[in-house]
Protein backbone atom coordinates (compact mmCIF):
# COMPACT_ATOMS: atom_id res chain seq x y z
CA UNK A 1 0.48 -20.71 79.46
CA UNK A 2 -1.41 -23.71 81.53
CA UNK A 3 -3.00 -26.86 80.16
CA UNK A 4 -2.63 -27.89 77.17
CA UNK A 5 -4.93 -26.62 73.84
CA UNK A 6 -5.31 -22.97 76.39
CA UNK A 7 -2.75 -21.18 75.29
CA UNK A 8 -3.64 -18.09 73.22
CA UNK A 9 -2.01 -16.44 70.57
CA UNK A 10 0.44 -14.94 73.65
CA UNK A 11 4.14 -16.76 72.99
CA UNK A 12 6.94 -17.24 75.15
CA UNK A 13 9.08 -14.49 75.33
CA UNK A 14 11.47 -16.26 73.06
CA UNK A 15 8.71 -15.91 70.20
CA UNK A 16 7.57 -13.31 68.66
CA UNK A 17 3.71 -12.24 69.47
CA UNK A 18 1.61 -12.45 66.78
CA UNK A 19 -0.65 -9.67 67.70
CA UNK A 20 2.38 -7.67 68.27
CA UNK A 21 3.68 -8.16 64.47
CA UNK A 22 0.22 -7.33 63.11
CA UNK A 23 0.10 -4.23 65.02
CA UNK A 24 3.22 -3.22 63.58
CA UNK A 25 2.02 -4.01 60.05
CA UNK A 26 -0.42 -1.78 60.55
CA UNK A 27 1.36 1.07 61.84
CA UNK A 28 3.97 0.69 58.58
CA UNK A 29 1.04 0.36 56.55
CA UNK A 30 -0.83 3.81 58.13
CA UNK A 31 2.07 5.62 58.48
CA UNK A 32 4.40 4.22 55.56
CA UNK A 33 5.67 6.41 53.25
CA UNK A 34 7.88 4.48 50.89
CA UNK A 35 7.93 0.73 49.82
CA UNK A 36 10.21 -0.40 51.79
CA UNK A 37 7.55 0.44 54.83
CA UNK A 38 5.26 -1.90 53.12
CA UNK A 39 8.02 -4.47 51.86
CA UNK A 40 8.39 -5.14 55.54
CA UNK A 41 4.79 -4.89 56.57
CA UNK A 42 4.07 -7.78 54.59
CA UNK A 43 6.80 -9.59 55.93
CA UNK A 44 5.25 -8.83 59.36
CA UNK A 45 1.97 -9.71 58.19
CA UNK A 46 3.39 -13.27 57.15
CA UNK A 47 5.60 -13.81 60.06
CA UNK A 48 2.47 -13.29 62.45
CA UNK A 49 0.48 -15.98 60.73
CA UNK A 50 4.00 -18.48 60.85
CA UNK A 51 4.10 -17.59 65.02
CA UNK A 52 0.47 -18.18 65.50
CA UNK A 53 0.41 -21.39 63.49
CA UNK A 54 3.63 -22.84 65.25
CA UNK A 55 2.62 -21.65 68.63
CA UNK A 56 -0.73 -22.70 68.74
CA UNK A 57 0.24 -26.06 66.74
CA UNK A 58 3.33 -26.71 68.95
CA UNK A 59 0.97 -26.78 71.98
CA UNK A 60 -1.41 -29.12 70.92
CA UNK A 61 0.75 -31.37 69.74
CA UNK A 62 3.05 -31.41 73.06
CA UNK A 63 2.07 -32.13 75.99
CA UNK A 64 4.67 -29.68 78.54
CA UNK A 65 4.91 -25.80 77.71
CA UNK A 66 8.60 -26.35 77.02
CA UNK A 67 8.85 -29.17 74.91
CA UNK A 68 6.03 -27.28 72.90
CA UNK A 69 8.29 -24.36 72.70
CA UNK A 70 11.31 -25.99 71.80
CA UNK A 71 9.22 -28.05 68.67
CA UNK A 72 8.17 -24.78 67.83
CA UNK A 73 11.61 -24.10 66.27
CA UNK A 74 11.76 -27.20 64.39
CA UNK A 75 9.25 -25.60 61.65
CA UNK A 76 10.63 -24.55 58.72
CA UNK A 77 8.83 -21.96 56.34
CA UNK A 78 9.02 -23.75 52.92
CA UNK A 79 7.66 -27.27 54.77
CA UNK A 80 4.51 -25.32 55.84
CA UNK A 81 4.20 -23.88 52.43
CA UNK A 82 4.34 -26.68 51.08
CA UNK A 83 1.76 -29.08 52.80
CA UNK A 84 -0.40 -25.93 53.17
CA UNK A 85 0.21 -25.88 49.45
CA UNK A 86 -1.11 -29.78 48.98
CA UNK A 87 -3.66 -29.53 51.36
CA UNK A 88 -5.31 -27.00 49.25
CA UNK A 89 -5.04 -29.11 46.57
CA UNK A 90 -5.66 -32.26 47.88
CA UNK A 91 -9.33 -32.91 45.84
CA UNK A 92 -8.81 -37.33 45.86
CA UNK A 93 -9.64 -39.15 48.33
CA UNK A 94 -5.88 -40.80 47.73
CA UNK A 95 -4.44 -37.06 48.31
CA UNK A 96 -5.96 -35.81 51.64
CA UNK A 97 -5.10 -39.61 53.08
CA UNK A 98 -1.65 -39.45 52.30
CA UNK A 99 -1.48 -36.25 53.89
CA UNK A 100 -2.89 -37.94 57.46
CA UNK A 101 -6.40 -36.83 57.46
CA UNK A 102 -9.05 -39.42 57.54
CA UNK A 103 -11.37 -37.10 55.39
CA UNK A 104 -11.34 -34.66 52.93
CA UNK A 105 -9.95 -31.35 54.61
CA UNK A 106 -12.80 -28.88 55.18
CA UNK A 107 -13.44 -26.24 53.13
CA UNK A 108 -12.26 -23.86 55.98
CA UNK A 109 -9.17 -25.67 56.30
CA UNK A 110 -8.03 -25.73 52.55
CA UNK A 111 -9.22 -21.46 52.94
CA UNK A 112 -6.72 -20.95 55.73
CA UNK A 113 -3.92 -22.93 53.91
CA UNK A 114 -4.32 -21.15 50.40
CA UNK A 115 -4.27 -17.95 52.13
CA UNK A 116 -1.15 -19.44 54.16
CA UNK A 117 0.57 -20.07 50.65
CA UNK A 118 -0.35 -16.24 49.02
CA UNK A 119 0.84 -15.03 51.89
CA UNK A 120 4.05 -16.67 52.15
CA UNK A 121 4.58 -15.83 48.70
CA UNK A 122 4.30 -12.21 49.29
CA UNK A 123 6.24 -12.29 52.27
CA UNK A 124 9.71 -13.84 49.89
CA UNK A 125 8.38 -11.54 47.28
CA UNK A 126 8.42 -8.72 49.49
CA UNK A 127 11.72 -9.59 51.00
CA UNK A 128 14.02 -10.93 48.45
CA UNK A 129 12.84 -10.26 45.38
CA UNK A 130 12.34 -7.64 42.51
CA UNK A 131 9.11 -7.60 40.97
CA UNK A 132 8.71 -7.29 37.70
CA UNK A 133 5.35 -5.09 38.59
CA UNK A 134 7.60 -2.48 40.99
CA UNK A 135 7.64 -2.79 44.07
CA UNK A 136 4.87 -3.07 46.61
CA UNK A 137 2.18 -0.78 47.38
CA UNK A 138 -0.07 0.27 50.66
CA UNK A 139 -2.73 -1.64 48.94
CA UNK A 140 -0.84 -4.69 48.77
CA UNK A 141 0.52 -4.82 52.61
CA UNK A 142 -2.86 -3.86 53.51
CA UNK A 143 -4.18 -7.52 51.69
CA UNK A 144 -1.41 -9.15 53.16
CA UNK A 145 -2.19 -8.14 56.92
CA UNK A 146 -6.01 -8.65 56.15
CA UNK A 147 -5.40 -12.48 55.10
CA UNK A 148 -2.97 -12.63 58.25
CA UNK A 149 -5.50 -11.36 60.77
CA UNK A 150 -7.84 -13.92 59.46
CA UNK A 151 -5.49 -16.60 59.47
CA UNK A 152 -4.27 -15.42 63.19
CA UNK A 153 -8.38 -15.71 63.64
CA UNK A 154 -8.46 -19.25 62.27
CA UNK A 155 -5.72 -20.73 63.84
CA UNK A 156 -6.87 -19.24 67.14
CA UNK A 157 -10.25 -20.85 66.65
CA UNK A 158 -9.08 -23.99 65.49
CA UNK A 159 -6.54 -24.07 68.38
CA UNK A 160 -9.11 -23.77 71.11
CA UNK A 161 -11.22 -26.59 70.08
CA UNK A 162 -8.22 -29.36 70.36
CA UNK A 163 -11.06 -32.20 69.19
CA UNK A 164 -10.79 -30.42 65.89
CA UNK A 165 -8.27 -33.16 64.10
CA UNK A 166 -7.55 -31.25 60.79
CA UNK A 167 -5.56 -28.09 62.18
CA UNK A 168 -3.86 -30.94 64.48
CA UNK A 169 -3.30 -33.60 61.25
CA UNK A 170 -1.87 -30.27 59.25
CA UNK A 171 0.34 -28.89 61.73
CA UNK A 172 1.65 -32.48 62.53
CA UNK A 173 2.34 -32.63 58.66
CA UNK A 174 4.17 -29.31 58.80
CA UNK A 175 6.27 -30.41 61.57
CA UNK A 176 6.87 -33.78 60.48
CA UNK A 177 7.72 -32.27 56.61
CA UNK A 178 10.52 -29.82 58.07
CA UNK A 179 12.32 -32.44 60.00
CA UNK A 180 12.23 -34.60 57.00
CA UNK A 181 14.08 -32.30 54.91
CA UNK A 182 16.43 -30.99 58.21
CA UNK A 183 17.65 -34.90 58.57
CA UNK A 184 18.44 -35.32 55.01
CA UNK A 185 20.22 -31.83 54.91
CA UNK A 186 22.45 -33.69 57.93
């Protein structure tokens, strides 16, 4: 890790590695053989997309590699969700401004948040709760780590182009959202 906006998807050894969790989705996926194997492949799948964002976001946001780290663990999963949730639906002019950006979010933006919020759905689905549908299939962990590669591949493009705003105004958002609600937990 170097200069600021360089850093790839590769964390600190304190984080997990996103590449690493999608790897291991895959393997649960390919060689799964009940649903609990694919319960926690999607929860890999979502927790790869989470690292990436908050890694790569943290270190554009932060000047030193250790400052960026330690923001990193100020996220929390249902702030993301939720501005990834209104930047997706953010369609007035009056919505994407309150969120920080100083134009409507780009179509490839709003893309990688919505598949942000299906994915983080599946992910407490998948983990805590019982569907009413039974549980999860191959075919369903296998969408799951398809929308987090691409995310992974989003946030990795956004994240080396540092003059692109949006992913910065978002991830700001995200951070600034789960500190919010940690201070008025206090």
């Amino acid at each position: 890790m170097t200069a600021r906006g360089s850093r790839s998807m590769t964390t600190a050894n304190s984080f997990p590695d996103p590449e690493q969790l999608l790897d291991a989705a895959e393997i649960l996926i390919d060689h799964g053989t009940h649903p609990g194997h694919w319960r926690r492949s999607i929860s890999s799948s979502y927790y790869a997309a989470f690292h990436a964002i908050t890694g790569s976001g943290a270190a554009l946001i932060f000047q030193e590699d250790l400052v960026a780290d330690r923001g990193r663990r100020w996220f929390q999963h249902r702030a993301i969700a939720a501005i990834a949730q209104a930047v997706t639906s953010a369609k007035l002019e009056e919505d994407w401004r309150r969120l920080g950006f100083a134009e409507q979010p780009s179509n490839s933006i709003a893309v990688t948040c919505q598949k942000l919020v299906s994915l983080q759905r599946r992910r407490e689905d998948a983990d805590y709760a019982a569907p009413t549908t039974g549980p999860p299939r191959a075919t369903e962990a296998r969408k799951a780590l398809a929308d987090a590669r691409a995310i992974c591949e989003d946030v990795q493009a956004y994240a080396a182009h540092p003059a692109n705003e949006q992913f910065v105004t978002v991830v700001a958002e995200m951070m600034s959202r789960s500190v919010e609600r940690t201070r008025h937990r206090n």
